[in-house]
C-alpha atoms as a PDB file:
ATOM      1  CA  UNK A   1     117.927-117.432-174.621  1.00  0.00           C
ATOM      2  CA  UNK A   2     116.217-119.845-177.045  1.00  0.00           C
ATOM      3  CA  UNK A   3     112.961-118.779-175.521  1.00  0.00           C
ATOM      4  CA  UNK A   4     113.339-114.332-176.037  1.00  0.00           C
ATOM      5  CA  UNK A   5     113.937-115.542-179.562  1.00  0.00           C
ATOM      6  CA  UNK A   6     110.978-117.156-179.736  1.00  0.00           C
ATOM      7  CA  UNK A   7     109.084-114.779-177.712  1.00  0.00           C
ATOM      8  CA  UNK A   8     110.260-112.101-180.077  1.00  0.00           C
ATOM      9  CA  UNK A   9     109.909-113.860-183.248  1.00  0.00           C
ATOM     10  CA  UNK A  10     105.680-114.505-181.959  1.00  0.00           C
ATOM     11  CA  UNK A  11     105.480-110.898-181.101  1.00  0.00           C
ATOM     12  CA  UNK A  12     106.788-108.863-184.673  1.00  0.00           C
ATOM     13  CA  UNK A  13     104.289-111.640-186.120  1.00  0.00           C
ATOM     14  CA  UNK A  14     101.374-111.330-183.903  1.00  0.00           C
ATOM     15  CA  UNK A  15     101.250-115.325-182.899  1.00  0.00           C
ATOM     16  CA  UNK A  16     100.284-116.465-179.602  1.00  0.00           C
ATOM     17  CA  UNK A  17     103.534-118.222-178.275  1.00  0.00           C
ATOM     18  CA  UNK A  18     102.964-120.704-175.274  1.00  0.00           C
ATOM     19  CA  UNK A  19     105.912-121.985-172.843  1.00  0.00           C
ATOM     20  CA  UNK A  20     105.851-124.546-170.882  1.00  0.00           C
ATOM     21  CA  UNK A  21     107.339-125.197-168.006  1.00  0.00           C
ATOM     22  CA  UNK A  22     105.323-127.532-165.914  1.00  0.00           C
ATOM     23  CA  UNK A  23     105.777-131.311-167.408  1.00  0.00           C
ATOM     24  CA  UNK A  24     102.346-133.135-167.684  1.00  0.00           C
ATOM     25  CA  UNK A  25     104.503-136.585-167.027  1.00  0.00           C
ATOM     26  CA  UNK A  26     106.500-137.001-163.312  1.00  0.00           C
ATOM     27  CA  UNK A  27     106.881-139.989-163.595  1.00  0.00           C
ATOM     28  CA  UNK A  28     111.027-141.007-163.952  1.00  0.00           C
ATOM     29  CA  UNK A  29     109.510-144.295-166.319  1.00  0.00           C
ATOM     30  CA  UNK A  30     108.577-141.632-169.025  1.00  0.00           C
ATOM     31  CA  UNK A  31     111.023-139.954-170.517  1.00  0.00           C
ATOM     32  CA  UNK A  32     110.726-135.819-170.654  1.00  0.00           C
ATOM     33  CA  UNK A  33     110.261-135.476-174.660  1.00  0.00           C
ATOM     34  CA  UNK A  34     107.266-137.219-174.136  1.00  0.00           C
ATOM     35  CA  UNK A  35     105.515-134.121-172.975  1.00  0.00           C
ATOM     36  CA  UNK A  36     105.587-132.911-176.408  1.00  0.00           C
ATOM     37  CA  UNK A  37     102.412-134.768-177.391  1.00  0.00           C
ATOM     38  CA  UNK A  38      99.697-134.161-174.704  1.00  0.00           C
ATOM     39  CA  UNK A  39     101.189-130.281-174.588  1.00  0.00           C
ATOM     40  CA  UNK A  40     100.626-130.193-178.159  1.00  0.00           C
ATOM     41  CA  UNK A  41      96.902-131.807-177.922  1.00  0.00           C
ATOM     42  CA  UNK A  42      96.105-129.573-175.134  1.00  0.00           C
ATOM     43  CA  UNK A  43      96.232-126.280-176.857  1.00  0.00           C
ATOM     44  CA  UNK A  44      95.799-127.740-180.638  1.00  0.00           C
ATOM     45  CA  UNK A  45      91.803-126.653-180.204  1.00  0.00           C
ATOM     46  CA  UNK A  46      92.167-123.299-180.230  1.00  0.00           C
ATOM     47  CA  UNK A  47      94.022-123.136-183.139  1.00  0.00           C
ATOM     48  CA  UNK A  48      94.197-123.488-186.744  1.00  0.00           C
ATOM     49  CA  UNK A  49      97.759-124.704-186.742  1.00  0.00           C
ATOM     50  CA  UNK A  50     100.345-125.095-183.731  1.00  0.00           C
ATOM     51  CA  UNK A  51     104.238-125.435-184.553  1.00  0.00           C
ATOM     52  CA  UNK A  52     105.827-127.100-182.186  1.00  0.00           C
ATOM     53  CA  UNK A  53     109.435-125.770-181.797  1.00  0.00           C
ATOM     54  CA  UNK A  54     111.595-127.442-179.193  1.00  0.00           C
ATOM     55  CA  UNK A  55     113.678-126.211-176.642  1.00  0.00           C
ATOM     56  CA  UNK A  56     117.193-126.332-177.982  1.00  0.00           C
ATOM     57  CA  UNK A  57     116.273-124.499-181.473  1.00  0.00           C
ATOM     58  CA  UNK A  58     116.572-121.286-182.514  1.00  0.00           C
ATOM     59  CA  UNK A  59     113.884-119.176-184.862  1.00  0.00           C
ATOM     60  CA  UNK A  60     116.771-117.689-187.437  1.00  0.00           C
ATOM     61  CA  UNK A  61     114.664-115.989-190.566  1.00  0.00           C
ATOM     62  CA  UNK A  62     112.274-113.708-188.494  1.00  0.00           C
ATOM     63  CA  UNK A  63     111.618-112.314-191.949  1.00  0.00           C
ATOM     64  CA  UNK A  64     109.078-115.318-192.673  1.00  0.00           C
ATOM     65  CA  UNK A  65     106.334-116.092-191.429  1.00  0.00           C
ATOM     66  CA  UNK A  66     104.737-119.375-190.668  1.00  0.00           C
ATOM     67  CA  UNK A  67     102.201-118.956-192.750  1.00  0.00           C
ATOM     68  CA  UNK A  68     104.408-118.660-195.289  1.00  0.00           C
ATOM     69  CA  UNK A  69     105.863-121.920-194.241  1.00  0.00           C
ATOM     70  CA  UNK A  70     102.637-123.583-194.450  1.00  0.00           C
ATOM     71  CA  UNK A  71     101.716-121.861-197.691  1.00  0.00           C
ATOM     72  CA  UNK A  72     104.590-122.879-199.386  1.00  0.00           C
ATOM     73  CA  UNK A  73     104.833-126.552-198.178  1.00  0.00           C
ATOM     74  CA  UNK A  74     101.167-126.635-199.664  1.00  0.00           C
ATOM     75  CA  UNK A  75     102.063-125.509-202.924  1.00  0.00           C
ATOM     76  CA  UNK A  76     105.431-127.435-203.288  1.00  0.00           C
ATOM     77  CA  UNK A  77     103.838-130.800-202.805  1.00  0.00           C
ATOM     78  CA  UNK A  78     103.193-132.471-205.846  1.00  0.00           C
ATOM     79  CA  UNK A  79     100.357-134.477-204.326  1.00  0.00           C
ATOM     80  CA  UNK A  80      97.908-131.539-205.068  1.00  0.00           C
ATOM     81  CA  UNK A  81      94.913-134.308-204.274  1.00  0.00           C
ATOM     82  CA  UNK A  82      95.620-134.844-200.723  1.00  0.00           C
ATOM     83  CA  UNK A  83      95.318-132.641-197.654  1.00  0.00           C
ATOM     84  CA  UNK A  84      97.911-131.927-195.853  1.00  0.00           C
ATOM     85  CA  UNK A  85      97.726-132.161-191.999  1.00  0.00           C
ATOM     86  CA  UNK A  86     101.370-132.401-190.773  1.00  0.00           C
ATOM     87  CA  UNK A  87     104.593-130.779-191.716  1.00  0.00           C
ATOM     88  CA  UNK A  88     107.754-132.142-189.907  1.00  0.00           C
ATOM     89  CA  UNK A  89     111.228-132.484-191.661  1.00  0.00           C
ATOM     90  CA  UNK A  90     114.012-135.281-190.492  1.00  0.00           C
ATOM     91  CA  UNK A  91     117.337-136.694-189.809  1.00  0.00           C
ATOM     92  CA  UNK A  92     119.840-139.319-189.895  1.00  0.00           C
ATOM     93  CA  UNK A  93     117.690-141.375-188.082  1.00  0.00           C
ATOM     94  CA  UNK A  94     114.615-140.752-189.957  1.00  0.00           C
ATOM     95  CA  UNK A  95     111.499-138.217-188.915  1.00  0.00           C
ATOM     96  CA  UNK A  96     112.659-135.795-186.399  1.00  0.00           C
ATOM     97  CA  UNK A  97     109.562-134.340-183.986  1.00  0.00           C
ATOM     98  CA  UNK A  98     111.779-131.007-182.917  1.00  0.00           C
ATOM     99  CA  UNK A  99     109.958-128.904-184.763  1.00  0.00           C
ATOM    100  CA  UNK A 100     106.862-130.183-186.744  1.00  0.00           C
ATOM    101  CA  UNK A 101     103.677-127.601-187.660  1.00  0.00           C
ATOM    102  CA  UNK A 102     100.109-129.146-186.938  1.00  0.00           C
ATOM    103  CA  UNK A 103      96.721-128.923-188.381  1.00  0.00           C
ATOM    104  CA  UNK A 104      93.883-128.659-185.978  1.00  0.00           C
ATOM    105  CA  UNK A 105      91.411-131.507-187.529  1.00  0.00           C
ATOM    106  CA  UNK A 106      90.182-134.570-186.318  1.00  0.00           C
ATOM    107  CA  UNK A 107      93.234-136.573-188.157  1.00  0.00           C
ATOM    108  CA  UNK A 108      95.622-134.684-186.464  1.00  0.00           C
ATOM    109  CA  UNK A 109      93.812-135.349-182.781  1.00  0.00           C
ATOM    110  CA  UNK A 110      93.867-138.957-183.448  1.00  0.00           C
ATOM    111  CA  UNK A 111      97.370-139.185-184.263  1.00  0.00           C
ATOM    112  CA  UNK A 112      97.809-137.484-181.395  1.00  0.00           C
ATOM    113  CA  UNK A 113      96.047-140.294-179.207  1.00  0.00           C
ATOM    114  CA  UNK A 114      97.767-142.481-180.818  1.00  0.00           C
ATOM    115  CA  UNK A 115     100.991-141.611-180.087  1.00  0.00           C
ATOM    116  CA  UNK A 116     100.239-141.406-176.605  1.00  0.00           C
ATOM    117  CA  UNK A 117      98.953-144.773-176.753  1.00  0.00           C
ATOM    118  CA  UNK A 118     102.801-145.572-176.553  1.00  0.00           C
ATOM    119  CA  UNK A 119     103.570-143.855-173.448  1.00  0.00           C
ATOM    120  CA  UNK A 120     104.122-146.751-171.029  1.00  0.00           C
ATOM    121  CA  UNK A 121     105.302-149.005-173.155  1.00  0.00           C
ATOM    122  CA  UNK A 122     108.553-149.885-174.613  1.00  0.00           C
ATOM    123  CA  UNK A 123     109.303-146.643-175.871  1.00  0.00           C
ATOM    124  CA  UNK A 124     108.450-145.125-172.639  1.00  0.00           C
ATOM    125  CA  UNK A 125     112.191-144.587-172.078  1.00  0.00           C
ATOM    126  CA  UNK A 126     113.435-145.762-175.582  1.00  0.00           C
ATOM    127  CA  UNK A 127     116.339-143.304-176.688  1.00  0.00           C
ATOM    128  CA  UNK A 128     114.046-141.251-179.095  1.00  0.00           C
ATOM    129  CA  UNK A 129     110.967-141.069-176.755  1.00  0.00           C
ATOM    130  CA  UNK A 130     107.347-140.290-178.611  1.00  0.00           C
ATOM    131  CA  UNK A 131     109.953-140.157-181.643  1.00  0.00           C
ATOM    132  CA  UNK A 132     109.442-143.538-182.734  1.00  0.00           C
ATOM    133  CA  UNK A 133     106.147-143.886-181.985  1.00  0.00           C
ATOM    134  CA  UNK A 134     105.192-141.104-184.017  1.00  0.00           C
ATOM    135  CA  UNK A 135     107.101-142.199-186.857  1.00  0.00           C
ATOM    136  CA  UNK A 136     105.509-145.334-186.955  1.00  0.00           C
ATOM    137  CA  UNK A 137     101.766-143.772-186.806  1.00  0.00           C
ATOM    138  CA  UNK A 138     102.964-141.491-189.604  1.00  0.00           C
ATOM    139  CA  UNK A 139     104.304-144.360-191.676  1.00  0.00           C
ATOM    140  CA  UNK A 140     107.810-142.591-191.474  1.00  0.00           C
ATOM    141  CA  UNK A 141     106.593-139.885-193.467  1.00  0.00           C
ATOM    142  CA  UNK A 142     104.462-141.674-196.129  1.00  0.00           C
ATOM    143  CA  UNK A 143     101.059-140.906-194.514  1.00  0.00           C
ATOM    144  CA  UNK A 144      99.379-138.619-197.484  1.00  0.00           C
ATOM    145  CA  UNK A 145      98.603-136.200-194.599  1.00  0.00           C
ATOM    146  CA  UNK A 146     102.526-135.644-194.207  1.00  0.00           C
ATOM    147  CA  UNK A 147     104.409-133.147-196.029  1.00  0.00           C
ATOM    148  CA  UNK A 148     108.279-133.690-195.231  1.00  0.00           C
ATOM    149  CA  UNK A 149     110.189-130.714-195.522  1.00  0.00           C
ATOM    150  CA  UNK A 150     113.682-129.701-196.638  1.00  0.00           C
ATOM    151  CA  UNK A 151     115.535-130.421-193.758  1.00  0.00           C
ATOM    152  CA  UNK A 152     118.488-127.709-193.946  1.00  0.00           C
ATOM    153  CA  UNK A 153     115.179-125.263-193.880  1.00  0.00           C
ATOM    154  CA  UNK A 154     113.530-126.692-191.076  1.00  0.00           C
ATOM    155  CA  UNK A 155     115.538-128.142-188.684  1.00  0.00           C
ATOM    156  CA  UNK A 156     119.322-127.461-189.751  1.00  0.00           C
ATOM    157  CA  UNK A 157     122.104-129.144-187.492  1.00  0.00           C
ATOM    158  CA  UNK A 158     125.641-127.717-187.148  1.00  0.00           C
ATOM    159  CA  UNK A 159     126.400-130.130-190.872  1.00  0.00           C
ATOM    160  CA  UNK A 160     123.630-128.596-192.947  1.00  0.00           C
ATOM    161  CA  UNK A 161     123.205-125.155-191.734  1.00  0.00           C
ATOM    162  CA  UNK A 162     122.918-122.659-194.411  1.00  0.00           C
ATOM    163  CA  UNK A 163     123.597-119.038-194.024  1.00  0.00           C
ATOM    164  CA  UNK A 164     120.694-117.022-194.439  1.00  0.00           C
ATOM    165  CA  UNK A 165     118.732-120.006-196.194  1.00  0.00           C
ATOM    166  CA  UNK A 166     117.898-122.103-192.340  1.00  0.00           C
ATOM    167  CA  UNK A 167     114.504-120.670-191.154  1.00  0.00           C
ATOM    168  CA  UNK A 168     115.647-122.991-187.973  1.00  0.00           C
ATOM    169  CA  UNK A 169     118.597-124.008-186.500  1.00  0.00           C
ATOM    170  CA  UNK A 170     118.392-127.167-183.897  1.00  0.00           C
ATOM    171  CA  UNK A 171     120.977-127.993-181.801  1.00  0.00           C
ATOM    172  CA  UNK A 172     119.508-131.764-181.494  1.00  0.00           C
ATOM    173  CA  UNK A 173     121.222-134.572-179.556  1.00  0.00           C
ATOM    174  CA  UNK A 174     124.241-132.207-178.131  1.00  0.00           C
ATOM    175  CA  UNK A 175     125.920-134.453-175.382  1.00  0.00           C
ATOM    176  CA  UNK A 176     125.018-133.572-171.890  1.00  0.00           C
ATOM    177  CA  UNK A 177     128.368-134.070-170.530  1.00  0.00           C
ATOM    178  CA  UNK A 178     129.550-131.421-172.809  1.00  0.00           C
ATOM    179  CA  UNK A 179     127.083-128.647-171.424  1.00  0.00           C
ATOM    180  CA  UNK A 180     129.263-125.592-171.944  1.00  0.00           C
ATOM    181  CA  UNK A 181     129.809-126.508-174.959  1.00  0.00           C
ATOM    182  CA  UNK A 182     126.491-126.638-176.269  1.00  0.00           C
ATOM    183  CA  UNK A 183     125.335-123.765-174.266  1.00  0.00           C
ATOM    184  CA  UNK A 184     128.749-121.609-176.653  1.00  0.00           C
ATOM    185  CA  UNK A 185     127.391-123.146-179.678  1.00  0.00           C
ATOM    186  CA  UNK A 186     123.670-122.132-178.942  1.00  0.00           C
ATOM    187  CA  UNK A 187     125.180-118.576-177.910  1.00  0.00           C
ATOM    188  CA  UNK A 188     127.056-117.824-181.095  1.00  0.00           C
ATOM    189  CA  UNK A 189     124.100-118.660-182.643  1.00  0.00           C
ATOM    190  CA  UNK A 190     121.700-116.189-180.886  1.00  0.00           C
ATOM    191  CA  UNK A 191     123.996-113.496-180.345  1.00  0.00           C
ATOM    192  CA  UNK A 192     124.093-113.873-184.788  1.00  0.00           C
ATOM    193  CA  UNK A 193     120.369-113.893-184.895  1.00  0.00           C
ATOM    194  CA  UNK A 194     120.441-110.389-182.861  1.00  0.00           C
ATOM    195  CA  UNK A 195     123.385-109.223-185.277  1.00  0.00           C
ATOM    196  CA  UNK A 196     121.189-109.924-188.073  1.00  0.00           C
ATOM    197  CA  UNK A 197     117.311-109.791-187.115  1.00  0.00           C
ATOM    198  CA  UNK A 198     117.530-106.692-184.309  1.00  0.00           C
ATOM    199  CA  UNK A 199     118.695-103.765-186.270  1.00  0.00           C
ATOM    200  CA  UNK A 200     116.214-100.725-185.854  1.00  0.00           C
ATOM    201  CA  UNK A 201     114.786 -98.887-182.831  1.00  0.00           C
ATOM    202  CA  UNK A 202     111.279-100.752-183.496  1.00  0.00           C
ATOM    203  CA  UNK A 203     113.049-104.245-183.014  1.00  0.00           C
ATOM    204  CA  UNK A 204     114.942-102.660-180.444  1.00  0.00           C
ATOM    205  CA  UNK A 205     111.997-101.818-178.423  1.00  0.00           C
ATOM    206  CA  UNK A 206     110.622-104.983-179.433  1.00  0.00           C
ATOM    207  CA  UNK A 207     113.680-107.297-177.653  1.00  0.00           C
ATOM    208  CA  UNK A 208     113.179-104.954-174.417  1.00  0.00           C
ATOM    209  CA  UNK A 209     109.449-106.306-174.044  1.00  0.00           C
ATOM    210  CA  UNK A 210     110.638-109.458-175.012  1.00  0.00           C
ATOM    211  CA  UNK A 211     112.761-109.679-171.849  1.00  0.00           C
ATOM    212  CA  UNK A 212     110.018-108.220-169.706  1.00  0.00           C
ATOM    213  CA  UNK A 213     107.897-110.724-170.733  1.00  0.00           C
ATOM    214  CA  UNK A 214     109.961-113.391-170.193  1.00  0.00           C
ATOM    215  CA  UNK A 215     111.095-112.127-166.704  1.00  0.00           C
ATOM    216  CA  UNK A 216     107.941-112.363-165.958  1.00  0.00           C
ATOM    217  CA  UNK A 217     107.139-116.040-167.347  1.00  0.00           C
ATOM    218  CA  UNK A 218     110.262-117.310-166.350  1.00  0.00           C
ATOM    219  CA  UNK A 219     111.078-115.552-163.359  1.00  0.00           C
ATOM    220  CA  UNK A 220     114.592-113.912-164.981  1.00  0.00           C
ATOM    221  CA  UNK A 221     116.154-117.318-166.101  1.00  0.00           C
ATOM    222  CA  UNK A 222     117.748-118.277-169.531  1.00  0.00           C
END
């Protein structure tokens, strides 16, 4: 479900949106959050920014756009000096990678390859994956290519969410030994995005070739 509101939010904005479901990394030594950064690096070329949303967030504003979102990051900073390459927001435990919107320049590729540098390494099946790693090459947020943004906007959790205000809702770190639990929480959550966000026959139609689209991408899974 996570990915028809994504595929929906792309299509009323006219963005490419790009799901993956083949893992670059097989290997059981490197932990599956890892694929993040060579997926990312991949595509990042063709673009002039990539958001990277993962796969346990919803898209709740469909009202704004990213450029917005990049727009407004740019003019909030009050570093008007530096360029901005990055824009990733955080949590408890410091930068969080779930959802984090990309430049496509030469800083943002080596980063990138730096990161991946990490793979095999300690943090090859460390708890927070190319988390840490990535913090580290970003000096936790203090790079002056990093703009860090308002959490509760980017990448609420269940404690911060804000009705109406989160542009994203995350449903980060929900235990996997309570699965139908997270899978009611992530539920109520879409079925309140469609309450709010698919309301006339043009979003209507819209959702419908959503779900065609995503039968045929996913072959009729959710």
């Amino acid at each position: 479900m996570t990915s028809l509101n994504k595929i929906f939010y792309s299509l009323k904005h006219n963005y490419d949106f790009i799901l993956f479901n083949q893992p670059f990394y097989k290997s059981w030594f490197v932990k599956p959050a890892w694929n993040k950064i060579p997926l990312i690096k991949s595509q990042l070329s063709s673009y002039d920014w990539i958001i990277w949303i993962d796969s346990d967030a919803l898209v709740l504003l469909h009202q704004v756009d990213l450029d917005q979102i990049i727009e407004e990051s740019l003019k909030r900073d009050p570093n008007k000096n530096r360029e901005i390459n990055l824009i990733i927001s955080y949590d408890r435990n410091g930068l969080n990678s779930g959802i984090m919107a990309i430049r496509n320049c030469k800083w943002s590729h080596q980063i990138l390859n730096n990161v991946l540098s990490w793979k095999y390494f300690l943090y090859s099946m460390h708890w927070y994956a190319e988390q840490t790693p990535l913090a580290m090459e970003l000096e936790h947020g203090k790079s002056q290519n990093v703009r860090v943004a308002l959490k509760s906007f980017l990448n609420s959790y269940m404690y911060d969410y804000r009705e109406g205000k989160s542009f994203i809702f995350h449903l980060a770190g929900c235990n996997k030994y309570e699965g139908n639990l997270c899978a009611s929480i992530m539920r109520n959550f879409y079925e309140n995005w469609r309450e709010r966000n698919v309301t006339t026959v043009e979003d209507r139609e819209l959702l419908r070739k959503t779900e065609i689209i995503y039968d045929g991408v996913s072959g009729g899974g959710s």
